[in-house]
N, C-alpha and C. Protein backbone atom coordinates (compact mmCIF):
# COMPACT_ATOMS: atom_id res chain seq x y z
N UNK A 1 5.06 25.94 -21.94
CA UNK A 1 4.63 26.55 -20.69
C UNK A 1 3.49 25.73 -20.09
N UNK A 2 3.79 25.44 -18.88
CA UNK A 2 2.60 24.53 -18.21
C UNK A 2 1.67 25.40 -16.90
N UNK A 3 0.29 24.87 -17.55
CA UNK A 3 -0.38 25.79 -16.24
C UNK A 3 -0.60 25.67 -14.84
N UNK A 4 -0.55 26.07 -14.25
CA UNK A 4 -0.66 26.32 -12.71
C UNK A 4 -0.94 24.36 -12.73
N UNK A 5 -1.61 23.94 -12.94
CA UNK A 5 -2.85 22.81 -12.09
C UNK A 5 -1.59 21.44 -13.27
N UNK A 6 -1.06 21.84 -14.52
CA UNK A 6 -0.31 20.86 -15.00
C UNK A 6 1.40 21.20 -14.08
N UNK A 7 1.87 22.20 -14.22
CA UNK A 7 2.62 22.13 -12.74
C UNK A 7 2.71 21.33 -11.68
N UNK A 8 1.41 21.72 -11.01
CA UNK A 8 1.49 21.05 -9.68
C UNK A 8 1.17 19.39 -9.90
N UNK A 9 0.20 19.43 -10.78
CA UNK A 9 0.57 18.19 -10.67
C UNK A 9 1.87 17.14 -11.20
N UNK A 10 2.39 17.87 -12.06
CA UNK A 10 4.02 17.43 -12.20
C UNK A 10 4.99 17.29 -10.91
N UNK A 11 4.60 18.48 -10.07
CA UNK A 11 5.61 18.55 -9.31
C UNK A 11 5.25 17.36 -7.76
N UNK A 12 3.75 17.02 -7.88
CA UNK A 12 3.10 15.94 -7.08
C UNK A 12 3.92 14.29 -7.63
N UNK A 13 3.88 14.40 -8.98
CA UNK A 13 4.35 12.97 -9.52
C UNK A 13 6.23 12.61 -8.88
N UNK A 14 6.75 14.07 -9.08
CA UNK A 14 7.85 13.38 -8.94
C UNK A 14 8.20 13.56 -7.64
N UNK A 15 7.01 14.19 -6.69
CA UNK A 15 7.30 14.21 -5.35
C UNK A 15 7.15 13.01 -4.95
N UNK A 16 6.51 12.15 -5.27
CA UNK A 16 5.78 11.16 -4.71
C UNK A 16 6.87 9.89 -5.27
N UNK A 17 7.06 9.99 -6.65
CA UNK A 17 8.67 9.05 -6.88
C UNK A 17 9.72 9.19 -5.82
N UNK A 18 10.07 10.21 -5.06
CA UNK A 18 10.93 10.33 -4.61
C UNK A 18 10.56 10.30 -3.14
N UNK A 19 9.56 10.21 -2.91
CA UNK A 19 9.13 9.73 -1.29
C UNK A 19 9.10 7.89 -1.63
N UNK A 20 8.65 7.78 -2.47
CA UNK A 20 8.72 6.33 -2.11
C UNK A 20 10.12 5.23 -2.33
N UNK A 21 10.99 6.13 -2.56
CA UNK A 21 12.38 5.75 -2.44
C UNK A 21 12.78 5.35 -1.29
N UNK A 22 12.30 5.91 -0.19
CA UNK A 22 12.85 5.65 1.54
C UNK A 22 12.26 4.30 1.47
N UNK A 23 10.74 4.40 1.37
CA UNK A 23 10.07 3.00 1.54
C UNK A 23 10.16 1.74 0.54
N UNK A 24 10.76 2.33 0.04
CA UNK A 24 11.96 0.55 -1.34
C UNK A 24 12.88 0.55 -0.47
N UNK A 25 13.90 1.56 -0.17
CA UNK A 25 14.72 0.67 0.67
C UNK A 25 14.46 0.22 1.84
N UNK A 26 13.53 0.75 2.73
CA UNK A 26 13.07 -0.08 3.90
C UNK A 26 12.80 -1.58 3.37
N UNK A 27 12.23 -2.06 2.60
CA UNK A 27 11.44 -3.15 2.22
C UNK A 27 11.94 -3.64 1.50
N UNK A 28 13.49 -3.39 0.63
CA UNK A 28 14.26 -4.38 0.09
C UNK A 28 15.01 -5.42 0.51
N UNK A 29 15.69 -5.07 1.76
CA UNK A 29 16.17 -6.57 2.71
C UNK A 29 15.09 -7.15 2.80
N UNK A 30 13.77 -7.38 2.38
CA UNK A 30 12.89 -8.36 3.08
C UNK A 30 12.44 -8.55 1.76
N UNK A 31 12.98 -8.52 0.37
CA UNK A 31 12.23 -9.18 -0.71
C UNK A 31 11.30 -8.94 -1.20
N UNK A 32 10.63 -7.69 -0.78
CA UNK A 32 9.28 -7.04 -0.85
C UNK A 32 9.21 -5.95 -1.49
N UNK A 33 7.84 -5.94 -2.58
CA UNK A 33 7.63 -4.21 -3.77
C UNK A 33 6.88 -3.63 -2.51
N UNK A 34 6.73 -2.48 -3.05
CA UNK A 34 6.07 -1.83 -2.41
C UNK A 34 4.41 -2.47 -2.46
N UNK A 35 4.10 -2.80 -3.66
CA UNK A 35 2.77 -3.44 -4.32
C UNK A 35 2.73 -4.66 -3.52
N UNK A 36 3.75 -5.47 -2.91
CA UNK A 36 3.49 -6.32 -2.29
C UNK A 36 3.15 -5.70 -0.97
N UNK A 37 3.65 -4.62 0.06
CA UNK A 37 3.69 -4.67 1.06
C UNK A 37 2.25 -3.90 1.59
N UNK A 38 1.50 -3.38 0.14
CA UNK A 38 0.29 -2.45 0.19
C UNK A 38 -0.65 -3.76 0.65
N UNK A 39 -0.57 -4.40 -0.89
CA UNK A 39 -1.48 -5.77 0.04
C UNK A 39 -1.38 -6.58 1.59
N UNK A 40 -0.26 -6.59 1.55
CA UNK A 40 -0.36 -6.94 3.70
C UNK A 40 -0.57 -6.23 4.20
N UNK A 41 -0.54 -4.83 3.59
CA UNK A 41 -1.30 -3.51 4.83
C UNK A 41 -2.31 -4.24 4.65
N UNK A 42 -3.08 -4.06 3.91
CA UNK A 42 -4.01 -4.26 3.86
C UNK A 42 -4.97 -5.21 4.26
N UNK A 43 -5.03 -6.07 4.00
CA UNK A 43 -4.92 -7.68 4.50
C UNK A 43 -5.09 -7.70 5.92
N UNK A 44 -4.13 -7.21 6.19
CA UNK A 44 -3.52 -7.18 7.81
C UNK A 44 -4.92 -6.06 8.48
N UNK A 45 -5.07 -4.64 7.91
CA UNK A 45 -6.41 -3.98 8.42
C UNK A 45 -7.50 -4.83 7.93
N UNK A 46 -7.87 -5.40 7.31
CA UNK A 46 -9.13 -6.29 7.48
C UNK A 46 -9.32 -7.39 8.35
N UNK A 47 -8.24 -7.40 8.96
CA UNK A 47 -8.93 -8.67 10.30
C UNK A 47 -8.52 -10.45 9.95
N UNK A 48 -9.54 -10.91 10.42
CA UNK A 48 -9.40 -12.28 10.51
C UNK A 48 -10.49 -12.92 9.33
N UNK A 49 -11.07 -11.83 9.30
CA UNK A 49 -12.42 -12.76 7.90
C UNK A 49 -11.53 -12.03 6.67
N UNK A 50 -10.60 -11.42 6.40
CA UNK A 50 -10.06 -11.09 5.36
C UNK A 50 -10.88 -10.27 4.20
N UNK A 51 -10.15 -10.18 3.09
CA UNK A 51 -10.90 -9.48 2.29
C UNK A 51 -10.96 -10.40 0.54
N UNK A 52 -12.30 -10.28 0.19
CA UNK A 52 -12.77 -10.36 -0.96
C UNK A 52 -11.18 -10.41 -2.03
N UNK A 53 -10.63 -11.07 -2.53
CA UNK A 53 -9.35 -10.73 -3.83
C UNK A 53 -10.18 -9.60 -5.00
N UNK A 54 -10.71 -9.82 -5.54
CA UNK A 54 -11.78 -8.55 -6.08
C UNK A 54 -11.49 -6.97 -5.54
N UNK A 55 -12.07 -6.91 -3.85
CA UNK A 55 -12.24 -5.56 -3.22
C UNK A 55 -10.69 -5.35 -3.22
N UNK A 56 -9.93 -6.17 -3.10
CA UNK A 56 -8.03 -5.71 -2.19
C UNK A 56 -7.67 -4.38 -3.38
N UNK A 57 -7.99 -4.69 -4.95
CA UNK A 57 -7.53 -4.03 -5.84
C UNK A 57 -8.26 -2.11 -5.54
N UNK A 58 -9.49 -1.91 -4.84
CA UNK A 58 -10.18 -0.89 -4.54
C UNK A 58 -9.32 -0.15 -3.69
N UNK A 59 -8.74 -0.90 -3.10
CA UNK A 59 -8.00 -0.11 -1.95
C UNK A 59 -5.96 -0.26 -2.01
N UNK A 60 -5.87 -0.76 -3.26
CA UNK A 60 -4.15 -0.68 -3.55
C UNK A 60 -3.94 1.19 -3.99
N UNK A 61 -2.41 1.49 -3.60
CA UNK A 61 -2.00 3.15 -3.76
C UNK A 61 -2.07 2.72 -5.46
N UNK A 62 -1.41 1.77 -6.22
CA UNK A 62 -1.36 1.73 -7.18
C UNK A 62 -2.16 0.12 -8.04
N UNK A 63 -3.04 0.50 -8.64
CA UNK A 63 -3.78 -0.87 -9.44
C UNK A 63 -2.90 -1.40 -9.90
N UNK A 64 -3.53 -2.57 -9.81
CA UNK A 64 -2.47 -3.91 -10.14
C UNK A 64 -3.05 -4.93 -10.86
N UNK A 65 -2.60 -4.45 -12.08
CA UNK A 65 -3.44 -5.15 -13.34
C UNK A 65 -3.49 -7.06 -13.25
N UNK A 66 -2.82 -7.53 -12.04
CA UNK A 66 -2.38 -8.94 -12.32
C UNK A 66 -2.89 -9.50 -10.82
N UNK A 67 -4.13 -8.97 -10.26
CA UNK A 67 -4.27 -9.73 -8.75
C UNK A 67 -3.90 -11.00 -8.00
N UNK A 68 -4.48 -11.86 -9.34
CA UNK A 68 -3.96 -13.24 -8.68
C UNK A 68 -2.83 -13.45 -8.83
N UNK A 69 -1.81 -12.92 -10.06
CA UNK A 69 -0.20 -13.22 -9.56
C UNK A 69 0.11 -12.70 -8.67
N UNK A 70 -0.10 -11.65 -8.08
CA UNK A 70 0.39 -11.08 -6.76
C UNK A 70 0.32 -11.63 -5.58
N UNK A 71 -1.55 -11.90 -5.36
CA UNK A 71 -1.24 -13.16 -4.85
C UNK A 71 -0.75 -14.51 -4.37
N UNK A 72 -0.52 -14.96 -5.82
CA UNK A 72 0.44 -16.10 -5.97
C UNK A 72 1.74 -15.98 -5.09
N UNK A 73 2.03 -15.13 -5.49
CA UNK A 73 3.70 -14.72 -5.12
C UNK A 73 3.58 -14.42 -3.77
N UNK A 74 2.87 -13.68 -3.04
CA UNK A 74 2.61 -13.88 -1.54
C UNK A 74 2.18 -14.90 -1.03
N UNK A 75 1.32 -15.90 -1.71
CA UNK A 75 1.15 -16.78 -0.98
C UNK A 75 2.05 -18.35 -1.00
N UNK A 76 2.88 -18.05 -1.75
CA UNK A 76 4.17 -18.72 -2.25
C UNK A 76 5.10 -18.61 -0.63
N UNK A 77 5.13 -17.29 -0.65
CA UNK A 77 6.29 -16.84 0.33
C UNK A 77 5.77 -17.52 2.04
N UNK A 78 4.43 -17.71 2.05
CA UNK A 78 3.42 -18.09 3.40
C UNK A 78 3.33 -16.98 3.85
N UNK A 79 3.05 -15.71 3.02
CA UNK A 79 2.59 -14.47 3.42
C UNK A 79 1.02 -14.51 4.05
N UNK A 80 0.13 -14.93 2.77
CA UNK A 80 -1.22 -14.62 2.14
C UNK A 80 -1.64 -16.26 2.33
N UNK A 81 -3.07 -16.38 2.53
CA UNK A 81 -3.78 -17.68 2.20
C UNK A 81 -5.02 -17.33 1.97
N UNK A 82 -5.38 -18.07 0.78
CA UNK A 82 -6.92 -18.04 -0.18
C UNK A 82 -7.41 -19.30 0.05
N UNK A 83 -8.76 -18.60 0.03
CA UNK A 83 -9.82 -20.00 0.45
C UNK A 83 -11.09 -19.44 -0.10
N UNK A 84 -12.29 -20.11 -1.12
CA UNK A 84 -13.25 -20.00 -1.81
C UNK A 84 -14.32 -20.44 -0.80
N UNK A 85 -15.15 -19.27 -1.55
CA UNK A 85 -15.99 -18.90 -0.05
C UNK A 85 -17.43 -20.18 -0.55
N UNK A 86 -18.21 -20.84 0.52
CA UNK A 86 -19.00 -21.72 0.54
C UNK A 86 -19.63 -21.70 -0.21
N UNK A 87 -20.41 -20.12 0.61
CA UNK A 87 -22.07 -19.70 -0.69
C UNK A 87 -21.53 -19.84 -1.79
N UNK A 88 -20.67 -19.24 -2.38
CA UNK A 88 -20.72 -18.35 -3.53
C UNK A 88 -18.83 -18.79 -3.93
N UNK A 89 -18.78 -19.86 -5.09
CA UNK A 89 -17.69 -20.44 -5.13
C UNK A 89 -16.26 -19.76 -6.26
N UNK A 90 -17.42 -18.35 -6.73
CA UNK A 90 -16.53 -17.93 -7.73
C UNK A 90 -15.86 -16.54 -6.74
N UNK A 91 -16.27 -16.57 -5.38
CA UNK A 91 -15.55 -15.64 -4.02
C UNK A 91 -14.16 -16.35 -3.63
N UNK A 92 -13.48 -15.48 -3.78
CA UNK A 92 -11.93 -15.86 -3.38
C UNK A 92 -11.66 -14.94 -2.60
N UNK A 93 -11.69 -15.40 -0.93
CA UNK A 93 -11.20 -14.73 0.02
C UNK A 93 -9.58 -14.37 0.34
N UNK A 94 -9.08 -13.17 0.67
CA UNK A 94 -7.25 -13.67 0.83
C UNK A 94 -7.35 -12.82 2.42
N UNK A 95 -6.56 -13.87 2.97
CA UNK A 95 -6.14 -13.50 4.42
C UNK A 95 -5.09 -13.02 4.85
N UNK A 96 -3.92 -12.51 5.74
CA UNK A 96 -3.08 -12.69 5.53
C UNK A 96 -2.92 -13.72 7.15
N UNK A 97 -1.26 -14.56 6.98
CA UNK A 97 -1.21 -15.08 7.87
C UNK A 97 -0.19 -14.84 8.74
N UNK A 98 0.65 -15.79 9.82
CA UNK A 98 0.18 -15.42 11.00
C UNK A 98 2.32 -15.43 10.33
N UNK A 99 2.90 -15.67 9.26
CA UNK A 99 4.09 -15.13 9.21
C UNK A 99 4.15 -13.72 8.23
N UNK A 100 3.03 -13.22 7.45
CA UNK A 100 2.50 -12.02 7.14
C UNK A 100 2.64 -11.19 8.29
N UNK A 101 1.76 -11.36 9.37
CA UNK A 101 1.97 -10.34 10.30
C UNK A 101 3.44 -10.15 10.95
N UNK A 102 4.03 -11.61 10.99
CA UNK A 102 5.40 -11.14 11.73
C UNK A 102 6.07 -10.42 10.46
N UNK A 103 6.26 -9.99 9.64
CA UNK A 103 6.73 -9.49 8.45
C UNK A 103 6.31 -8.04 8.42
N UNK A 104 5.04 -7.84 8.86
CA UNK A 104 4.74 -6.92 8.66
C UNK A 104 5.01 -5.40 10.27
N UNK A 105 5.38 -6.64 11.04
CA UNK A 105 5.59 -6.41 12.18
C UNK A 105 6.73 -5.69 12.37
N UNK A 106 7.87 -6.62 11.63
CA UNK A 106 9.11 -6.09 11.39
C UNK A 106 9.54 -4.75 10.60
N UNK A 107 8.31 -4.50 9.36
CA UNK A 107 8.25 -3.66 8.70
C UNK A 107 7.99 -2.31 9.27
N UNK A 108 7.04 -2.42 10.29
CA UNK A 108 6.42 -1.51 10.71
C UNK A 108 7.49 -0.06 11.29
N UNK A 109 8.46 -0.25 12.32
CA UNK A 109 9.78 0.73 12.44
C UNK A 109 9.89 1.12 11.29
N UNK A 110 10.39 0.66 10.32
CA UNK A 110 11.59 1.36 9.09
C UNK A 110 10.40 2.21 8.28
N UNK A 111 9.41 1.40 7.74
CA UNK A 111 8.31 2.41 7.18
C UNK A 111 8.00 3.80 7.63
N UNK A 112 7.23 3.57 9.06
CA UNK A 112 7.02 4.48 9.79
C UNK A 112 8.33 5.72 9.54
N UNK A 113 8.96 5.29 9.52
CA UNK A 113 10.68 6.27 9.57
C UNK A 113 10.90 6.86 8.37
N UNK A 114 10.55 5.77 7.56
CA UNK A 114 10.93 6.35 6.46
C UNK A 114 10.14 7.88 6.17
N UNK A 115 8.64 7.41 6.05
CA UNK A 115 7.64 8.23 6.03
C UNK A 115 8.35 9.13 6.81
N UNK A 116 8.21 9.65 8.30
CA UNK A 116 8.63 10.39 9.11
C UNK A 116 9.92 11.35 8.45
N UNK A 117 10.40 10.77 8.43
CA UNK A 117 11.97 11.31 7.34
C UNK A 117 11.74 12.33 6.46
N UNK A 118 10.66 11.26 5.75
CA UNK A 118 10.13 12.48 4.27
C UNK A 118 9.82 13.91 4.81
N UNK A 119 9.05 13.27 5.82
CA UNK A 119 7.81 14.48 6.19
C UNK A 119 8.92 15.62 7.25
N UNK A 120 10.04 15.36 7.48
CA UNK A 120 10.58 16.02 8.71
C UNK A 120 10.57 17.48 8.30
N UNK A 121 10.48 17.87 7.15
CA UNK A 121 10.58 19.26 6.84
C UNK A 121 9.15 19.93 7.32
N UNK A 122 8.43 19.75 7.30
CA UNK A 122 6.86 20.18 7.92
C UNK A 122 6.60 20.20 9.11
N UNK A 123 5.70 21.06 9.55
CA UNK A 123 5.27 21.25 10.97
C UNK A 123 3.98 20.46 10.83
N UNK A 124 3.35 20.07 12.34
CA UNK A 124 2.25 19.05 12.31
C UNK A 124 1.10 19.95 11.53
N UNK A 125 0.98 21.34 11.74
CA UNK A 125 0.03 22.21 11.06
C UNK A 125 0.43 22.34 9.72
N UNK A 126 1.33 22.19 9.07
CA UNK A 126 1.77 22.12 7.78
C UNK A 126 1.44 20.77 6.89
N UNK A 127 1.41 19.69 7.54
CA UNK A 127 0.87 18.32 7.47
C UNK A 127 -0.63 17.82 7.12
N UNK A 128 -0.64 18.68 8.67
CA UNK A 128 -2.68 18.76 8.78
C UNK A 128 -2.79 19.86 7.40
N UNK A 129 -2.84 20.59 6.76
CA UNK A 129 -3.29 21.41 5.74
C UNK A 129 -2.53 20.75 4.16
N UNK A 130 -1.51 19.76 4.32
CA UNK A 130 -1.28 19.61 3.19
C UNK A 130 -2.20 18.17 3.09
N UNK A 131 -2.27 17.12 3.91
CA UNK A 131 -3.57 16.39 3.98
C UNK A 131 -4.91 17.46 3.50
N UNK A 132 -5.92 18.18 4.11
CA UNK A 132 -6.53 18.89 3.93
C UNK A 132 -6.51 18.76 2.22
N UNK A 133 -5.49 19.62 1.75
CA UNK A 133 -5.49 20.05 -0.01
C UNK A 133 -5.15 18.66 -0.87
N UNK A 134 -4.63 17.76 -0.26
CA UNK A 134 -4.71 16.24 -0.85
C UNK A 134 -6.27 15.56 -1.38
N UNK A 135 -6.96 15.93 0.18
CA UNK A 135 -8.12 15.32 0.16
C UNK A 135 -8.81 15.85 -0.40
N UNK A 136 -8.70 17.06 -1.16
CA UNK A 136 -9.75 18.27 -2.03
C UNK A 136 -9.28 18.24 -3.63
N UNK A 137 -8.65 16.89 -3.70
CA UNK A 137 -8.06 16.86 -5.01
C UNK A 137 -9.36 15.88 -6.14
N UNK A 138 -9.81 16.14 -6.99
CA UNK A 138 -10.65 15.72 -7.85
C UNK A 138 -10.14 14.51 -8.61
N UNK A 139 -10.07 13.29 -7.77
CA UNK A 139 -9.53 12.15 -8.37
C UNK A 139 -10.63 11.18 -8.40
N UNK A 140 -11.22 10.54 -9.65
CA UNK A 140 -11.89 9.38 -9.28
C UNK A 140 -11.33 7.84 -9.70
């Protein structure tokens, strides 16, 4: 017998397996994990001075025990480009570049949809309050 709070959070894990099913197949014609496509979000919201390789891991949905292979592998593809910062030579900046964004560009419809899809069963007030009880969740 599981309690209320081991429940829900069971029933969060395999909700969340099964939402991110839409967004694998959005992102499988294009060769891309999901772990890859978090980092070009990302990347992509930090701008043009990019972000720290260090900080990118603070802000992935899921840690990624292997940064610089991930890296690698994006910047293989001419996703991502790293460059060691002047001051301070043990700083490894990652950017993304300018065929990253068209990639991510392309991505942007089917994601969006996918998401949308998931969510079609909810009203926008059903949304706004299940955000709400997300954000009141005791995760550090």
């Amino acid at each position: 017998m599981y309690s209320a709070a081991e429940a829900a959070f069971l029933q969060l894990q395999r909700t969340a397996g099964r939402l991110m099913t839409g967004v694998e197949a959005a992102l499988k014609p294009f060769g891309l994990t999901h772990t890859q496509y978090n980092v070009l979000r990302i990347l992509r919201g930090a701008g043009a001075e990019g972000r720290p390789c260090g900080e990118i891991a603070g802000d992935m949905i899921h840690r990624e025990a292997d940064m610089t292979r991930l890296l690698d592998r994006l910047e293989k593809q001419g996703w991502v480009e790293r460059s060691r910062s002047a001051a301070d030579r043990r700083v490894v900046t990652a950017r993304i570049t300018a065929a990253g964004k068209k990639l991510l560009a392309q991505l942007d419809a089917p994601v969006t949809a996918a998401a949308e899809g998931a969510m079609s069963g909810l009203t926008p007030a059903q949304l706004d309050r299940l955000m709400n009880l997300l954000g009141r969740l005791s995760i550090s």
